[in-house]
Protein backbone atom coordinates (compact mmCIF):
# COMPACT_ATOMS: atom_id res chain seq x y z
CA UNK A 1 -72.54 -20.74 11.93
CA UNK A 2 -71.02 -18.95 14.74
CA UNK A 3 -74.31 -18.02 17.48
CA UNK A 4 -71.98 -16.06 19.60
CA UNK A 5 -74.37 -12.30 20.11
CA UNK A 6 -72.82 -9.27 20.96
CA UNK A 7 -75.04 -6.43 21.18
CA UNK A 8 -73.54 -3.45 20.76
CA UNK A 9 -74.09 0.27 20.49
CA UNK A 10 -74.64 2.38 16.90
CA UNK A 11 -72.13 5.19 16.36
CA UNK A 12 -73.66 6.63 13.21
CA UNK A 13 -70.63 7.99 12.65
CA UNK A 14 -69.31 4.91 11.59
CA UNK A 15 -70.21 3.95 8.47
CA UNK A 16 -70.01 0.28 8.52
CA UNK A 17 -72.46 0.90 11.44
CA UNK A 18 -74.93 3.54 9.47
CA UNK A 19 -74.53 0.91 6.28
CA UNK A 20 -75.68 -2.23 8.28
CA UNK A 21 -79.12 0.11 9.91
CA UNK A 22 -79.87 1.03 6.67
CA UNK A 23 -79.15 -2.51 5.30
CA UNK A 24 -81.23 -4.33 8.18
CA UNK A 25 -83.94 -1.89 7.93
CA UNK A 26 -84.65 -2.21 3.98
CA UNK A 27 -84.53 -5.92 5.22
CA UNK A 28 -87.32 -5.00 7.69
CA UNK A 29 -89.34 -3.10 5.07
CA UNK A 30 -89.28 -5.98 2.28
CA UNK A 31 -90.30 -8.39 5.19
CA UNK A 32 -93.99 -9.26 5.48
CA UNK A 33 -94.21 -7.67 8.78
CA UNK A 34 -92.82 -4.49 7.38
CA UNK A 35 -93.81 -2.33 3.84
CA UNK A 36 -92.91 0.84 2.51
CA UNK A 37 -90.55 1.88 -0.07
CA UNK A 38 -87.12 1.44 0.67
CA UNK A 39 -84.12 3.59 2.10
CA UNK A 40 -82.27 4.59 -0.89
CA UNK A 41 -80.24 7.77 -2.28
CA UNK A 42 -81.31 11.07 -0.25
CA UNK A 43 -83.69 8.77 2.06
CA UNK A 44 -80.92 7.22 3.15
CA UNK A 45 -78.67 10.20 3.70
CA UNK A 46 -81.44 11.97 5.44
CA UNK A 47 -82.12 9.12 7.74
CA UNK A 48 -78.50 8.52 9.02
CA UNK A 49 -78.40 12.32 9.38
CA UNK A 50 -81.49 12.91 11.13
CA UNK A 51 -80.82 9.79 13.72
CA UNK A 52 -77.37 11.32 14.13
CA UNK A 53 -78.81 14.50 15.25
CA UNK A 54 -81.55 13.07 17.44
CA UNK A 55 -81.14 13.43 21.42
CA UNK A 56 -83.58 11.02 22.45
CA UNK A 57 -82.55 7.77 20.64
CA UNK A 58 -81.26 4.61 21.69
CA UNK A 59 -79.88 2.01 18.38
CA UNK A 60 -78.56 -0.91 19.47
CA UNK A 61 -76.98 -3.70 16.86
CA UNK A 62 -76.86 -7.77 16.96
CA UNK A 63 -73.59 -9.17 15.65
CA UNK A 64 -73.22 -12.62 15.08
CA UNK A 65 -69.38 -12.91 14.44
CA UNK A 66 -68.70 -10.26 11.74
CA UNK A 67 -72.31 -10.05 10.74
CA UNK A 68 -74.88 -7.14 11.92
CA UNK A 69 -77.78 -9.67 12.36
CA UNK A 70 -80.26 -7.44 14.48
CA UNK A 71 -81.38 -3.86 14.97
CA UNK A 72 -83.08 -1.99 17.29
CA UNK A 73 -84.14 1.41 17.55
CA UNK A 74 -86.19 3.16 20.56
CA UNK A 75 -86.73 6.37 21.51
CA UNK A 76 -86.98 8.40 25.19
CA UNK A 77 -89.68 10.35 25.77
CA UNK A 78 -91.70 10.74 29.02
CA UNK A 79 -94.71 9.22 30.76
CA UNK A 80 -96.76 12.04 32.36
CA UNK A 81 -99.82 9.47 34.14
CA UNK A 82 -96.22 7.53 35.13
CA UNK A 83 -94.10 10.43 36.24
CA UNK A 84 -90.82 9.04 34.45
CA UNK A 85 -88.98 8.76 31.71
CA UNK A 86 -90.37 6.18 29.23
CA UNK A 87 -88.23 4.10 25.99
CA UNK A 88 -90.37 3.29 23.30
CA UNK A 89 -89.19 0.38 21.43
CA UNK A 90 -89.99 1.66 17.66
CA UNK A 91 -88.12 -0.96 15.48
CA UNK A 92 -87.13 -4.29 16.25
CA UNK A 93 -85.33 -6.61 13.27
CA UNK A 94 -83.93 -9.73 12.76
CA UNK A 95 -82.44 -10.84 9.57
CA UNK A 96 -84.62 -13.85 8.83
CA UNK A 97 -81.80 -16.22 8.27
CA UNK A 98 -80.62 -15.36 12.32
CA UNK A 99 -84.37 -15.89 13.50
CA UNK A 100 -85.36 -18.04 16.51
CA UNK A 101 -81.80 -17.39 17.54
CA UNK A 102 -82.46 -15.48 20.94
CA UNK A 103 -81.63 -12.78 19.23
CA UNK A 104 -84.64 -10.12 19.42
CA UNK A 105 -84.92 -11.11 23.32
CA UNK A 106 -81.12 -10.45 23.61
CA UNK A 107 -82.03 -6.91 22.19
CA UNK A 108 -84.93 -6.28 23.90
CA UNK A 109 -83.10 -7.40 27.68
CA UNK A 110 -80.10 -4.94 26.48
CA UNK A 111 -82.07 -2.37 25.79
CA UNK A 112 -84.28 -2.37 28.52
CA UNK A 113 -81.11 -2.12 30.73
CA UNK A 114 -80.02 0.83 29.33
CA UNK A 115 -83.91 2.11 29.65
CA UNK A 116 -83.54 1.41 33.61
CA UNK A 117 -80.09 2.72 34.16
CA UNK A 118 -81.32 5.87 32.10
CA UNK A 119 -84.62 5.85 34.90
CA UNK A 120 -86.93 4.76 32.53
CA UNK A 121 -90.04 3.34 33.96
CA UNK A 122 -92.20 2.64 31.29
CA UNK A 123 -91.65 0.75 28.30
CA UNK A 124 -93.69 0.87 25.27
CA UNK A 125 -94.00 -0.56 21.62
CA UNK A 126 -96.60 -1.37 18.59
CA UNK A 127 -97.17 -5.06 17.34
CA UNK A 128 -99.19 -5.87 14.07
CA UNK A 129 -101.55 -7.97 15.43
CA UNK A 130 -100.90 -10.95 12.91
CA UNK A 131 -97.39 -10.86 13.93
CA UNK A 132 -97.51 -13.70 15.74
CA UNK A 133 -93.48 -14.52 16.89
CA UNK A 134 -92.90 -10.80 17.98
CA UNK A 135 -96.36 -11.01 19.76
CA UNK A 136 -94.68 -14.22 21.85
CA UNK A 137 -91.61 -12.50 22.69
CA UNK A 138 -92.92 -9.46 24.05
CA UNK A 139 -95.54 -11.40 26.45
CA UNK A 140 -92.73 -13.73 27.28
CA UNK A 141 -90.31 -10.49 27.88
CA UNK A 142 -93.79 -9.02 30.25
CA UNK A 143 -95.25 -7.06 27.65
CA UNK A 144 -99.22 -7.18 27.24
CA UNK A 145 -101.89 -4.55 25.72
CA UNK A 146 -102.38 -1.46 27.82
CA UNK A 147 -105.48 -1.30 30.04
CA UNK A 148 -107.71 0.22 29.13
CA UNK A 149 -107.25 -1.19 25.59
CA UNK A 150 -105.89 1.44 23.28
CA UNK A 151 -105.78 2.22 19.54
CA UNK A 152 -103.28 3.18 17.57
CA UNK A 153 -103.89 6.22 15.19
CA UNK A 154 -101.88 8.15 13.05
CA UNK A 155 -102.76 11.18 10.60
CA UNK A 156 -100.23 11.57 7.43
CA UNK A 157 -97.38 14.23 7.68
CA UNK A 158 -95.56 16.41 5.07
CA UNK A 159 -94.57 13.71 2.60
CA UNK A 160 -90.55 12.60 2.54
């Protein structure tokens, strides 16, 4: 197998591109770490399309060789207590079969780069806490739970 990475950025204008985040998502989703119903028929259409109009996001693809083996997707927003712009790191995937690889780190470095040159200053991201190999990378990569400890809450949305 070829373990040449490029990372590279998602034009969601390409199809072969929008195919492989839909592809490596729904691979995300069936994972144990993931859940949800899949990205299918107007789903899918009204993901690529809602992405593709979004001003704030950053998608990044792993290829190995011809082969989209990684995603990740972040979003800008801004840190008020930190006075500067902030990327939140919302999905991070990793076709099993590419695992232990390097390849999430390479993603994570890449993106953070971009985060910087864009004068990010904050970086942020959820972790299931029984995900233990994604909990490794990001403390390896500096990451840690916020102090004071936080929680993370949601409250249910109009239904897609």
């Amino acid at each position: 197998m070829n373990t040449s990475t490029e990372i590279i950025e998602c034009s969601l204008n390409n199809d072969v591109h929008a195919q492989a985040l839909v592809r490596l998502l729904n691979a995300y989703i069936k994972d144990d770490m993931g859940g949800g119903p899949m990205i299918r028929g107007h789903r899918k259409n009204k993901l690529i399309r809602d992405l593709s109009q979004h001003p704030a996001k950053m998608i990044l693809f792993a290829r190995v060789g011809s082969v989209y083996a990684g995603l990740l997707i972040g979003f800008l927003g801004y840190s008020t207590f930190r006075v500067c712009p902030l990327l939140n790191i919302h999905d991070l995937v990793v076709l099993s079969q590419y695992r232990r690889m390097g390849i999430a780190r390479k993603l994570m470095l890449a993106a953070e780069s971009r985060a910087r040159r864009a004068g990010c200053g904050k970086f942020s991201l959820e972790v299931r806490r029984d995900n233990a190999p994604a909990r490794e990378l990001y403390i390896s990569l500096g990451y840690g739970e916020c102090k004071p400890a936080m929680s993370f809450w949601v409250k249910a949305g109009v239904d897609h």
